[in-house]
N, C-alpha and C. Protein backbone atom coordinates (compact mmCIF):
# COMPACT_ATOMS: atom_id res chain seq x y z
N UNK A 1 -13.71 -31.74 -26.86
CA UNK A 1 -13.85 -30.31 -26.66
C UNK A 1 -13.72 -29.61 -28.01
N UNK A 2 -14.05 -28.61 -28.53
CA UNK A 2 -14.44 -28.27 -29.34
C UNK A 2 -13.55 -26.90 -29.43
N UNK A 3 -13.23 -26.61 -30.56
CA UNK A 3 -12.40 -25.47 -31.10
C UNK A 3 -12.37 -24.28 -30.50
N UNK A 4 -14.36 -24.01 -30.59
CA UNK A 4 -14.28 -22.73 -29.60
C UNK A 4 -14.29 -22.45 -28.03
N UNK A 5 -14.55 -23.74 -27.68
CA UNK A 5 -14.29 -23.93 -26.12
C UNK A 5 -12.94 -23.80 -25.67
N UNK A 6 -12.05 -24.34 -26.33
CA UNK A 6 -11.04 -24.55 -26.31
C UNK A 6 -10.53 -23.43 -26.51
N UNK A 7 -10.72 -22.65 -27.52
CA UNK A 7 -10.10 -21.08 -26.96
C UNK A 7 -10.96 -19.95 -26.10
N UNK A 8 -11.95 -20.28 -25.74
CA UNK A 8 -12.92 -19.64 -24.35
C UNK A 8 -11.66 -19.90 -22.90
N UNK A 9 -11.41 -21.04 -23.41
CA UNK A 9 -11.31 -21.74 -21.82
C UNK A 9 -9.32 -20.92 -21.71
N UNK A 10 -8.61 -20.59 -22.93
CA UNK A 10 -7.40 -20.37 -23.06
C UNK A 10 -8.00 -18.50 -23.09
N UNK A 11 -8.48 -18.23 -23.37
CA UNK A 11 -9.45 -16.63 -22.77
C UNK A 11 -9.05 -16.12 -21.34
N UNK A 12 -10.14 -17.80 -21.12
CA UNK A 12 -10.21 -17.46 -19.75
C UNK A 12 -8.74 -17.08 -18.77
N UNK A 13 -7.98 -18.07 -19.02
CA UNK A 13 -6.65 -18.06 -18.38
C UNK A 13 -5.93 -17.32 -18.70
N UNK A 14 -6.06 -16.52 -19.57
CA UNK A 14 -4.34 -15.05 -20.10
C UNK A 14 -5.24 -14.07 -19.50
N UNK A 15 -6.74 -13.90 -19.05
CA UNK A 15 -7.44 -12.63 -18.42
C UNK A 15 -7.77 -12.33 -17.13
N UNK A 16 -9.03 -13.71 -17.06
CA UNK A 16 -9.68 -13.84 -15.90
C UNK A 16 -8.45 -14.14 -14.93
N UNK A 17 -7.43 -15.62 -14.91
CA UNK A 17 -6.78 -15.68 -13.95
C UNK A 17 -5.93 -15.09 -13.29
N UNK A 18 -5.86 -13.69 -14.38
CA UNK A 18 -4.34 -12.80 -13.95
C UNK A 18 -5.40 -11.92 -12.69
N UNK A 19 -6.30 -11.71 -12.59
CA UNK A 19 -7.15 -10.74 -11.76
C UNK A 19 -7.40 -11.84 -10.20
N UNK A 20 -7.26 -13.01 -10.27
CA UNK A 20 -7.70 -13.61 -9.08
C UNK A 20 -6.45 -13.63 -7.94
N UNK A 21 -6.67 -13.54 -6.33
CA UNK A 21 -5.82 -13.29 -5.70
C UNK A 21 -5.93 -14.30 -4.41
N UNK A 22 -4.90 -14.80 -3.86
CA UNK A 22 -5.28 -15.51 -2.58
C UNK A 22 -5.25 -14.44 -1.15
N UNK A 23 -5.80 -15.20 -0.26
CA UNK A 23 -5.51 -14.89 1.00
C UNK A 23 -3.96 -14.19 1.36
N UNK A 24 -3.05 -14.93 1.15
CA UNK A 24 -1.81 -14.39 1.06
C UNK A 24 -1.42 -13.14 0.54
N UNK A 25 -1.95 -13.30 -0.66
CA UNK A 25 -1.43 -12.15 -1.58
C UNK A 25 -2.08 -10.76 -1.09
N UNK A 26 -3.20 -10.68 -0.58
CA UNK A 26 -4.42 -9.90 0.39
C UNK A 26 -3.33 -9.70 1.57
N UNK A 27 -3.37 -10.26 2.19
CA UNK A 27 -2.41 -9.95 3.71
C UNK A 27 -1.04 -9.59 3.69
N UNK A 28 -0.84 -10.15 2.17
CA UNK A 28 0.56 -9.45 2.13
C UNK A 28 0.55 -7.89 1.33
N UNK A 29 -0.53 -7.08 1.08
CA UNK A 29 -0.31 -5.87 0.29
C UNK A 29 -1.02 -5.18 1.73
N UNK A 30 -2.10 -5.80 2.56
CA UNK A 30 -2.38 -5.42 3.65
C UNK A 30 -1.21 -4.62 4.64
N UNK A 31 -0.21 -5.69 4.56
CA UNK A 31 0.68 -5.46 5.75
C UNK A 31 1.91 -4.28 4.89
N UNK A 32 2.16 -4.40 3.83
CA UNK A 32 2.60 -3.23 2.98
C UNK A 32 2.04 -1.90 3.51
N UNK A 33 0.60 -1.89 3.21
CA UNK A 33 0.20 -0.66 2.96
C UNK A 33 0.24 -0.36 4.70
N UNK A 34 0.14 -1.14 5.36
CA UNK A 34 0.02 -1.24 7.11
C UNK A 34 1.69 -0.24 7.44
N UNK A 35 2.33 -1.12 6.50
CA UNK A 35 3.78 -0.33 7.20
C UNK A 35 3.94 1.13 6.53
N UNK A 36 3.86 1.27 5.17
CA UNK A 36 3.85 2.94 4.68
C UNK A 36 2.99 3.62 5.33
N UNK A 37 1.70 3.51 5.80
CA UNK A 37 0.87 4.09 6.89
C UNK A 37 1.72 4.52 8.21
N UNK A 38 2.10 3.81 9.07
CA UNK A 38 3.27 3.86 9.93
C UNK A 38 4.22 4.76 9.57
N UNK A 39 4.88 4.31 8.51
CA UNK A 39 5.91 5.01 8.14
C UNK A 39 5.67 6.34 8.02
N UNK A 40 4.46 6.89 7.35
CA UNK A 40 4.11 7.89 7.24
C UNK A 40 3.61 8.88 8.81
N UNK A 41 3.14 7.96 9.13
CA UNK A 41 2.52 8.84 10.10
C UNK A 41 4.23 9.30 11.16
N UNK A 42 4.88 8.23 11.32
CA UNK A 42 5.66 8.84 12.25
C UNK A 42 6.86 9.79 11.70
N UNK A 43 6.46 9.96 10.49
CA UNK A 43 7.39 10.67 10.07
C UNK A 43 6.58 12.00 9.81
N UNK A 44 5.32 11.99 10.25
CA UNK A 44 4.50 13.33 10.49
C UNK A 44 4.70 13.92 11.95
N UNK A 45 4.72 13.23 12.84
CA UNK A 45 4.83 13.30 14.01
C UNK A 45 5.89 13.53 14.33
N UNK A 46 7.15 13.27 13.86
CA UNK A 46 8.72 13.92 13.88
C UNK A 46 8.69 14.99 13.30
N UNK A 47 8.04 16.10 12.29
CA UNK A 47 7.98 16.90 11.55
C UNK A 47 7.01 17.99 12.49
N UNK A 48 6.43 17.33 13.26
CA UNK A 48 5.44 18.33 14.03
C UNK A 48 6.59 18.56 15.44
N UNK A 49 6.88 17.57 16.17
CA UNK A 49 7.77 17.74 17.27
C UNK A 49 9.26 18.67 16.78
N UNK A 50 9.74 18.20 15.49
CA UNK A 50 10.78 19.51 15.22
C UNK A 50 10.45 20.75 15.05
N UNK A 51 9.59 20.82 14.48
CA UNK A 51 8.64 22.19 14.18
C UNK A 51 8.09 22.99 15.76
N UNK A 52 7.67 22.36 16.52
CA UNK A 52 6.94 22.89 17.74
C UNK A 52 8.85 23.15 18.08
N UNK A 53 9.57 22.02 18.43
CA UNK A 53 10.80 22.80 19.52
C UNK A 53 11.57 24.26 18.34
N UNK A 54 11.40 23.81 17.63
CA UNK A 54 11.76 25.22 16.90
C UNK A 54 11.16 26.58 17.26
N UNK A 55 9.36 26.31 16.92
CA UNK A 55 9.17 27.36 17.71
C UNK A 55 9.36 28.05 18.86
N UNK A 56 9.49 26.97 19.85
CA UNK A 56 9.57 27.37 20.93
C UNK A 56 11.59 28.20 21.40
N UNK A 57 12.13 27.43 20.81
CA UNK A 57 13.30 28.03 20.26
C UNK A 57 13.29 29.69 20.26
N UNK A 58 12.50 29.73 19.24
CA UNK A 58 12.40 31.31 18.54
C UNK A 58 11.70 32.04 19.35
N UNK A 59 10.72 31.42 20.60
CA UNK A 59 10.31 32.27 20.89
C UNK A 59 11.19 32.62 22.72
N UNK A 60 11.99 31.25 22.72
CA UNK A 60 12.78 31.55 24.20
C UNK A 60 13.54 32.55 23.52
N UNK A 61 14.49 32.67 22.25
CA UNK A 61 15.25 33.65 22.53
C UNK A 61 15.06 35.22 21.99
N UNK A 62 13.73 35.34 21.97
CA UNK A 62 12.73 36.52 21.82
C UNK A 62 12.86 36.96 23.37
């Protein structure tokens, strides 16, 4: 192998391989972003249900 192959091929591996990902690594940022989604949403949906009995609050003792 030859000098410059030899640092093509050592290129390749400090660049190209840092960018490649398995199956795993995919299903596992999947299920991340799956739960802050969740997380988010029901913590929208608690923010709307406090908000509505509030109003309604303000407006029973109107």
């Amino acid at each position: 192998m030859t000098e410059e192959a030899s640092q093509h091929a050592e290129a390749v591996r400090d660049f190209v391989m840092v960018e490649l990902v398995t199956k795993s690594d995919l299903q596992a940022a999947m299920d991340t972003l799956a739960l802050r989604l969740t997380l988010r949403l029901g913590v929208m949906l608690a923010t709307g249900h406090a908000t509505t009995l509030g109003i309604l609050a303000a407006i029973i003792k109107l």
